[in-house]
PDB file of N, CA and C in Angstrom:
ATOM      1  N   UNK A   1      20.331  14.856  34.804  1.00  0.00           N
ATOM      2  CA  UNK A   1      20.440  14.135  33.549  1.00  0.00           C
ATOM      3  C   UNK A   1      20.261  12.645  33.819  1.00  0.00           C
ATOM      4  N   UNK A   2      19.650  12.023  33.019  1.00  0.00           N
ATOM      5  CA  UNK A   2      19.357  10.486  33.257  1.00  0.00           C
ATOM      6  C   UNK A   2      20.206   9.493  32.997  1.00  0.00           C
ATOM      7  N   UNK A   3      20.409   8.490  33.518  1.00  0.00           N
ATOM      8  CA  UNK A   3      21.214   7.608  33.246  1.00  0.00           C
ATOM      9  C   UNK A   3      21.042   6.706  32.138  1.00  0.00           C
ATOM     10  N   UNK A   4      21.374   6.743  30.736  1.00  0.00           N
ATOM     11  CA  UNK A   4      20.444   5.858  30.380  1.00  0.00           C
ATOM     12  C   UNK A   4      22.220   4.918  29.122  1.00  0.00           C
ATOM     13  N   UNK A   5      21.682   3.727  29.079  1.00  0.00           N
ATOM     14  CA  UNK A   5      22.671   3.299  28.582  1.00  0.00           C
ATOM     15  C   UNK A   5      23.094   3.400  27.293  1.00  0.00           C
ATOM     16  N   UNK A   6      24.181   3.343  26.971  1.00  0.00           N
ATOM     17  CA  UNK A   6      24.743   3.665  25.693  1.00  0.00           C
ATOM     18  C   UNK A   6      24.185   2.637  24.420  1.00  0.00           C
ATOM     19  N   UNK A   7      23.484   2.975  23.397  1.00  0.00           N
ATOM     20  CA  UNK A   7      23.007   1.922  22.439  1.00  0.00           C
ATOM     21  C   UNK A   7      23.559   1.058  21.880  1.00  0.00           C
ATOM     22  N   UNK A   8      24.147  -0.168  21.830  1.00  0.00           N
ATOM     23  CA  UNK A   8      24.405  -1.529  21.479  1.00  0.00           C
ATOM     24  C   UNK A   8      24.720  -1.001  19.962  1.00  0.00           C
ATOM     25  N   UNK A   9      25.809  -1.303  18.858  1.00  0.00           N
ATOM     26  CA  UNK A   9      25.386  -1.326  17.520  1.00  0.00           C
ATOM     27  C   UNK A   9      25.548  -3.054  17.258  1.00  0.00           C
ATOM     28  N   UNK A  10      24.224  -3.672  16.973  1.00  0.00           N
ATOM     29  CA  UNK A  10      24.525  -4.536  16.695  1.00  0.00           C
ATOM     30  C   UNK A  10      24.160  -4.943  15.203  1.00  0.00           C
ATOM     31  N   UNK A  11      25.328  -6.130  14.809  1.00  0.00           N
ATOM     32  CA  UNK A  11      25.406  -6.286  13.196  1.00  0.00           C
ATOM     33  C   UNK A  11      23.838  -6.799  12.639  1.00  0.00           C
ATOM     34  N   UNK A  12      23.520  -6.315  11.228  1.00  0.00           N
ATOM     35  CA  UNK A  12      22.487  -6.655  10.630  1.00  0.00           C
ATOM     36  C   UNK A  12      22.658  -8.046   9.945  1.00  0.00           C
ATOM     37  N   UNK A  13      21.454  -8.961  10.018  1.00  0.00           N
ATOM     38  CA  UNK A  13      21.511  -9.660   9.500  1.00  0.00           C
ATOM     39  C   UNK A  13      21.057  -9.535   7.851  1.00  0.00           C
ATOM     40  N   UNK A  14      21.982  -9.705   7.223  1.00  0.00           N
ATOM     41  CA  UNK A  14      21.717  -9.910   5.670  1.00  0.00           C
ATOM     42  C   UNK A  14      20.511 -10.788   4.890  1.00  0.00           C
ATOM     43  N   UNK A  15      19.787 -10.143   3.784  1.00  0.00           N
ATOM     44  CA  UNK A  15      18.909 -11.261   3.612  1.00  0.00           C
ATOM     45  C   UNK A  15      19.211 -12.065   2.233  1.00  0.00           C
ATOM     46  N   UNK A  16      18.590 -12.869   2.123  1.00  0.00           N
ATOM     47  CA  UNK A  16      19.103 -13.585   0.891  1.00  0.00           C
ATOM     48  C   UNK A  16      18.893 -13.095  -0.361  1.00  0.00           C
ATOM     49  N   UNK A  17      19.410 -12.767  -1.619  1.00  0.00           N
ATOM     50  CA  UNK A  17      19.238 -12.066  -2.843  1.00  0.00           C
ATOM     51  C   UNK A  17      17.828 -12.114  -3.038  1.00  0.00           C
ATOM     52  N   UNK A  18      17.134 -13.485  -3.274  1.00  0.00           N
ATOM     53  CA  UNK A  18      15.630 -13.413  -3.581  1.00  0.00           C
ATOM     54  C   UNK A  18      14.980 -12.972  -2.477  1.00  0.00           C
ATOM     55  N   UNK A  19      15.362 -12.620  -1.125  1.00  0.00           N
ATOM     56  CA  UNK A  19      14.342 -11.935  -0.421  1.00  0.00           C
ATOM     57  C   UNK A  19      14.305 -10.421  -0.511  1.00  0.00           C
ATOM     58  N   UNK A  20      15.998  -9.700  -0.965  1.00  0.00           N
ATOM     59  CA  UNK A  20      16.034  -9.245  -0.796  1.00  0.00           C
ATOM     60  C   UNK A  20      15.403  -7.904  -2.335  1.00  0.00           C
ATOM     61  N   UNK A  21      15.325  -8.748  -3.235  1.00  0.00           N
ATOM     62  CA  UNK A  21      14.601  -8.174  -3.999  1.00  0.00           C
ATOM     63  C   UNK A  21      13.249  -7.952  -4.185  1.00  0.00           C
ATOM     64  N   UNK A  22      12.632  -9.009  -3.313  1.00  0.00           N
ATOM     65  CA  UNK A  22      11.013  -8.886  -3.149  1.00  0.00           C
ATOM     66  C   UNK A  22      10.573  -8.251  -1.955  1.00  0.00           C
ATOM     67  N   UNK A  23      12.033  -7.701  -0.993  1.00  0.00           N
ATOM     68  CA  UNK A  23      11.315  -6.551  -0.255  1.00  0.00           C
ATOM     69  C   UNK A  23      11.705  -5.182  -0.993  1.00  0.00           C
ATOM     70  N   UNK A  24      12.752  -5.228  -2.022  1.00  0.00           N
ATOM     71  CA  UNK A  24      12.471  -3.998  -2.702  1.00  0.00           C
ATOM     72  C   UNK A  24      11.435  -3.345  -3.964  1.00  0.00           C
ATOM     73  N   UNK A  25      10.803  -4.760  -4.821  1.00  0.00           N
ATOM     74  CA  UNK A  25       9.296  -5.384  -5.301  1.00  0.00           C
ATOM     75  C   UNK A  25       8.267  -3.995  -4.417  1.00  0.00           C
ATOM     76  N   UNK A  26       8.328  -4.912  -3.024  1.00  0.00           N
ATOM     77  CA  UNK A  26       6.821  -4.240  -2.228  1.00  0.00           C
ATOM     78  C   UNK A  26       7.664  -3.000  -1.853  1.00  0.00           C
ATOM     79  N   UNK A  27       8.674  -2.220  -1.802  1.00  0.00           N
ATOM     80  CA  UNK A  27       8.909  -1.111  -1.519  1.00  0.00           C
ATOM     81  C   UNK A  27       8.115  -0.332  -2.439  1.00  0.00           C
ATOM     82  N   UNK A  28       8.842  -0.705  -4.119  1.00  0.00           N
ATOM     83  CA  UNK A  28       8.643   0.127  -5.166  1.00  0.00           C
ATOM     84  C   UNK A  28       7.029   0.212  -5.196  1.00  0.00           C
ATOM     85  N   UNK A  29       6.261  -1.137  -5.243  1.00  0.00           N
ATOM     86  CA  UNK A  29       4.655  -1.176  -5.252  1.00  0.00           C
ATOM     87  C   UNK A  29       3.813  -0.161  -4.098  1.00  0.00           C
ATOM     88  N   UNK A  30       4.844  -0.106  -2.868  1.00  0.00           N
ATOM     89  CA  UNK A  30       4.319   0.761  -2.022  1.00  0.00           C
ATOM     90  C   UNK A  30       4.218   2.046  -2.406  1.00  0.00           C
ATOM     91  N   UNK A  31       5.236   2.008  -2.668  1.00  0.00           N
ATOM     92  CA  UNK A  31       6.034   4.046  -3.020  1.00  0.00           C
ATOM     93  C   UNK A  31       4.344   4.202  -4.374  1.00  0.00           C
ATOM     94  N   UNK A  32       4.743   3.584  -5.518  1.00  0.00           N
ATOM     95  CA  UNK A  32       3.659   4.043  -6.576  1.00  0.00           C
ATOM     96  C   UNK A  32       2.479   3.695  -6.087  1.00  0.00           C
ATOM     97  N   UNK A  33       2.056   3.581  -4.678  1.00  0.00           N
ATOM     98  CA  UNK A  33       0.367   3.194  -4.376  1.00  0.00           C
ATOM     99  C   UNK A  33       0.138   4.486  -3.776  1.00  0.00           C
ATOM    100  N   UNK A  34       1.624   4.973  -3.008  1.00  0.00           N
ATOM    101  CA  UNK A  34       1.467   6.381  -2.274  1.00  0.00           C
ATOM    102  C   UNK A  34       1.626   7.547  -3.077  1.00  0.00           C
ATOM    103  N   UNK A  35       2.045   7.425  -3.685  1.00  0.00           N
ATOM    104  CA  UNK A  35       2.049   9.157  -5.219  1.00  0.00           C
ATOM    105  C   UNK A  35       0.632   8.730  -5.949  1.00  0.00           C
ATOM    106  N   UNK A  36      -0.028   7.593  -6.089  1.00  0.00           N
ATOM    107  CA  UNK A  36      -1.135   7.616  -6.554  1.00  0.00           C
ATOM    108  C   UNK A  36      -2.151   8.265  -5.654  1.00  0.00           C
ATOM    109  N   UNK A  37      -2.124   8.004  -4.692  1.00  0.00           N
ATOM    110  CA  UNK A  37      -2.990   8.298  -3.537  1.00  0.00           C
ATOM    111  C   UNK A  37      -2.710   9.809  -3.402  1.00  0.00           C
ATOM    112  N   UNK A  38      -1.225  10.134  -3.579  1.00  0.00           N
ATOM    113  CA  UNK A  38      -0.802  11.829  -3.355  1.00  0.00           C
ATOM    114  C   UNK A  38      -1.473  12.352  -4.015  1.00  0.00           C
ATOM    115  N   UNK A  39      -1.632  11.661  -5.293  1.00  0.00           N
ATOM    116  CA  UNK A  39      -2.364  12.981  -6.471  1.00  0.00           C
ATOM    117  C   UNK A  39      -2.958  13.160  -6.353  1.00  0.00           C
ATOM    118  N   UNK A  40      -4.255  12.245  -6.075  1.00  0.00           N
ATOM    119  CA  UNK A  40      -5.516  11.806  -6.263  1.00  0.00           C
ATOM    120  C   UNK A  40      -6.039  12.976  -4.509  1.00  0.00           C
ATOM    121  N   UNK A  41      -4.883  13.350  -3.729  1.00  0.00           N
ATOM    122  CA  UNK A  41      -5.525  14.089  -2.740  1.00  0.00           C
ATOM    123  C   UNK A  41      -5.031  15.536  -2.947  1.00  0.00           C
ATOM    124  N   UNK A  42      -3.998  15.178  -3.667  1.00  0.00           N
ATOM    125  CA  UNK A  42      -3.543  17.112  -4.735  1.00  0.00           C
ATOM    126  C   UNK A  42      -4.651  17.593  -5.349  1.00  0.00           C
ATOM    127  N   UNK A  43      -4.991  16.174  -6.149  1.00  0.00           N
ATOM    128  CA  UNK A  43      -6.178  17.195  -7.336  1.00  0.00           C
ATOM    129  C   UNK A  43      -7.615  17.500  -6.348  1.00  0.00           C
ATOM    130  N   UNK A  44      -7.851  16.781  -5.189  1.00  0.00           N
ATOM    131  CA  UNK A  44      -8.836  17.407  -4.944  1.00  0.00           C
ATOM    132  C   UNK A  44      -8.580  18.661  -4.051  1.00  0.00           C
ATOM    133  N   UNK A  45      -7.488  19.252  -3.665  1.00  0.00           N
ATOM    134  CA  UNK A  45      -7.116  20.466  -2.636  1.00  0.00           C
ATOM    135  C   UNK A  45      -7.197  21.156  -3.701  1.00  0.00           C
ATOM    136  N   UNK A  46      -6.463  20.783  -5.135  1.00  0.00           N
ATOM    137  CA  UNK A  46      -6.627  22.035  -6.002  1.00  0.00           C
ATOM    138  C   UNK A  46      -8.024  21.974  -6.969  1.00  0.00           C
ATOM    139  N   UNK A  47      -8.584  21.048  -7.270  1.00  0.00           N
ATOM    140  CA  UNK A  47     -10.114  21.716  -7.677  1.00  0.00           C
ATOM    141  C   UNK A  47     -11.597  21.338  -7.119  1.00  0.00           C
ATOM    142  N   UNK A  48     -11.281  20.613  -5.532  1.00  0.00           N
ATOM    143  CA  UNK A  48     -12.258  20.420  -4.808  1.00  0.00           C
ATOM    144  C   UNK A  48     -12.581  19.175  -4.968  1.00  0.00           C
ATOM    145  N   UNK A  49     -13.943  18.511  -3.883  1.00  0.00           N
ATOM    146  CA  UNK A  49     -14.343  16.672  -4.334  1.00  0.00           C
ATOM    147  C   UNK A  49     -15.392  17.090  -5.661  1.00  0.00           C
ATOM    148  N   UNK A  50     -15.194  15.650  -5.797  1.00  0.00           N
ATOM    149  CA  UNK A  50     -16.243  15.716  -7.643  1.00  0.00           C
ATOM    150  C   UNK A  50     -17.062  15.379  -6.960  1.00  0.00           C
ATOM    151  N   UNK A  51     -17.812  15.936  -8.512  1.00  0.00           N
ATOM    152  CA  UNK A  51     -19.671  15.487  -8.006  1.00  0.00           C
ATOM    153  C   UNK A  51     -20.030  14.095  -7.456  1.00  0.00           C
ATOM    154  N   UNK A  52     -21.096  14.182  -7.290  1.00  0.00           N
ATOM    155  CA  UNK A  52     -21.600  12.995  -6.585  1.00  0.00           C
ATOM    156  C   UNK A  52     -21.959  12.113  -7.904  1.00  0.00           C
ATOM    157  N   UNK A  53     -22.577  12.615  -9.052  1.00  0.00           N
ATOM    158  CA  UNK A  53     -22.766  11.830  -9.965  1.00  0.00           C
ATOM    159  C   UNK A  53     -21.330  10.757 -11.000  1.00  0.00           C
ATOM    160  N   UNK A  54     -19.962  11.488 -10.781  1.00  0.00           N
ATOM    161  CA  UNK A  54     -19.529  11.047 -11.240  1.00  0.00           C
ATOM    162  C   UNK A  54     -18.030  10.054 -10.688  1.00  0.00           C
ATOM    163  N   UNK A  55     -18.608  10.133  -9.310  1.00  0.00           N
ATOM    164  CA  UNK A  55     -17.956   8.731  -8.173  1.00  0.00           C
ATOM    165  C   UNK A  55     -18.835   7.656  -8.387  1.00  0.00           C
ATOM    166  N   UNK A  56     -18.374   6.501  -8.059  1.00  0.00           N
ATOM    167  CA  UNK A  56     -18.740   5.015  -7.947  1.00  0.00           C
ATOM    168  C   UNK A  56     -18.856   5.391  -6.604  1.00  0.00           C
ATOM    169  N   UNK A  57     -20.396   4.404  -5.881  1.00  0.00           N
ATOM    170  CA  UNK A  57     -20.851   3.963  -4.619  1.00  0.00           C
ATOM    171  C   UNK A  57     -19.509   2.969  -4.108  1.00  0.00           C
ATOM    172  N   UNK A  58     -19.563   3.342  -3.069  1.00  0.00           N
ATOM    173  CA  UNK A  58     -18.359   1.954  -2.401  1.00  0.00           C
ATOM    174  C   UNK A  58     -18.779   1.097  -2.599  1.00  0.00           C
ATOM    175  N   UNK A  59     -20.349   1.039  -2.287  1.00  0.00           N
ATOM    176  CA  UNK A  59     -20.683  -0.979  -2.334  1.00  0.00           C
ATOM    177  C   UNK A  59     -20.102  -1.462  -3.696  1.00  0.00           C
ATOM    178  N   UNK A  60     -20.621  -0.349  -4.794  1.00  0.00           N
ATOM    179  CA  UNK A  60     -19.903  -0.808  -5.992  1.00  0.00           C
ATOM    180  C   UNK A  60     -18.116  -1.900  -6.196  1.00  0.00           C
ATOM    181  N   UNK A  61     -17.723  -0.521  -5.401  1.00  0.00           N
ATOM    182  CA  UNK A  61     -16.652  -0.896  -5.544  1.00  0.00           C
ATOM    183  C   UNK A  61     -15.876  -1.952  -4.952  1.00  0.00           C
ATOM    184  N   UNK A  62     -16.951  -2.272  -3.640  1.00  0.00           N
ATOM    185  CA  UNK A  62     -16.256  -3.055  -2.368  1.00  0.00           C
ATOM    186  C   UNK A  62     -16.447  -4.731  -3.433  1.00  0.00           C
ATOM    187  N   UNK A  63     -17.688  -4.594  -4.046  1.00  0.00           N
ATOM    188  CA  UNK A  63     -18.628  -5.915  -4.662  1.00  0.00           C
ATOM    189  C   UNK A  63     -17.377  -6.423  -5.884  1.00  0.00           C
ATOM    190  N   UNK A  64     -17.078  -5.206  -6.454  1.00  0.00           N
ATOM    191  CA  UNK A  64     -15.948  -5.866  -7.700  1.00  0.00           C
ATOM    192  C   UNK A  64     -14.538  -6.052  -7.261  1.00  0.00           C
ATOM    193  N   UNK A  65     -13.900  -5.675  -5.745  1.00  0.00           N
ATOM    194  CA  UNK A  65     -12.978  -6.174  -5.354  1.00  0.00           C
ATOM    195  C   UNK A  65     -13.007  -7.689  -4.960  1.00  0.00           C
ATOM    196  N   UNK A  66     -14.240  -7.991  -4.424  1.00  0.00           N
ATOM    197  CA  UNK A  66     -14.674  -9.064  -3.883  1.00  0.00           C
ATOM    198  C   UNK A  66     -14.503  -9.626  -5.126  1.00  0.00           C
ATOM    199  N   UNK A  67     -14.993  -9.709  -5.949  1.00  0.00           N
ATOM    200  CA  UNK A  67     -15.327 -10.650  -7.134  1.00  0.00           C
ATOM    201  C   UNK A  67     -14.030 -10.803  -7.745  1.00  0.00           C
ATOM    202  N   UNK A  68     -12.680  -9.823  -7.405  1.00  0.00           N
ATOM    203  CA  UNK A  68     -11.668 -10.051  -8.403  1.00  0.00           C
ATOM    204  C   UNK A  68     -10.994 -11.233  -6.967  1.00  0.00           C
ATOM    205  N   UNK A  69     -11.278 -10.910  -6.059  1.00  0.00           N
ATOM    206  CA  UNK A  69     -10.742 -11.912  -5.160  1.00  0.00           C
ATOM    207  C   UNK A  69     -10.956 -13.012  -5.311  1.00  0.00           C
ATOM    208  N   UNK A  70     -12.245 -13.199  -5.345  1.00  0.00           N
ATOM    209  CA  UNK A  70     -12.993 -14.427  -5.485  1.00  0.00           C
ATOM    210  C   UNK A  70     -12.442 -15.111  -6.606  1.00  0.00           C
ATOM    211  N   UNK A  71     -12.301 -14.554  -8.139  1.00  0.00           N
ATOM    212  CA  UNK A  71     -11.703 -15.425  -8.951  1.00  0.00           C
ATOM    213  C   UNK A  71     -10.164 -15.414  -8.951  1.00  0.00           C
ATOM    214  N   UNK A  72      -9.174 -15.382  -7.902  1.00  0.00           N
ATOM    215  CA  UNK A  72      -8.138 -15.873  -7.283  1.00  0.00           C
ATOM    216  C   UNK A  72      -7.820 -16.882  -7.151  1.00  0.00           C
ATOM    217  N   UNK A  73      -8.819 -17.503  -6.155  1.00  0.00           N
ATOM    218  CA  UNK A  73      -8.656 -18.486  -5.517  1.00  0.00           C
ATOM    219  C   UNK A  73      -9.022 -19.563  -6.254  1.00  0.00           C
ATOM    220  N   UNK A  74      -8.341 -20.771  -6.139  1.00  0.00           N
ATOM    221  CA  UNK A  74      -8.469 -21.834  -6.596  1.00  0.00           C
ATOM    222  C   UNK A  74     -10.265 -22.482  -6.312  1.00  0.00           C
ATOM    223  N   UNK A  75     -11.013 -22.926  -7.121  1.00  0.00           N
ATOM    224  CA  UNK A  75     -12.416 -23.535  -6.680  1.00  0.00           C
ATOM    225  C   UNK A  75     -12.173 -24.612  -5.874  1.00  0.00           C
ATOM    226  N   UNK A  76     -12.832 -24.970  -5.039  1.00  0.00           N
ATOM    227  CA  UNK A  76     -13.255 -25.872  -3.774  1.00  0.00           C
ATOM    228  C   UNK A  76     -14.000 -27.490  -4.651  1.00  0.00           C
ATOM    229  N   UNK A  77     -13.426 -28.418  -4.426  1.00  0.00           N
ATOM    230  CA  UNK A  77     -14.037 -29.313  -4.847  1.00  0.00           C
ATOM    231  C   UNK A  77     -15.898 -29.843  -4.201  1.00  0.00           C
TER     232      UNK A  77
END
């Protein structure tokens, strides 16, 4: 049997109210990005991938992420 040392419990540091609500913010945003994603891989186990005609090309899609990015950012003088 190995020697191995007994684990430390050491105290957590607390975070401050406003941090601690904007890591529960990106929890909740996480959790509903992952049941979106769940379904979206349910519905295709239960009625297969869709046609080809009625997906968007990635470039499509990659081009209008870009563009929502793009109008983000503040313009450059």
């Amino acid at each position: 049997m190995s020697e191995q040392p007994a684990p430390v419990d050491h105290p957590r540091q607390q975070l401050e109210p406003a941090a601690a609500d904007a890591v529960r913010a990106y929890a909740a945003k996480t959790r509903e990005d992952a049941d979106q994603f769940a379904a979206v891989l349910e519905d295709i186990a239960e009625n297969g991938l869709p046609s080809v005609e009625d997906c968007t090309p990635w470039e499509e899609l990659r081009e209008a992420h870009l563009a929502r990015l793009a109008s983000q950012r503040p313009a450059v003088a």
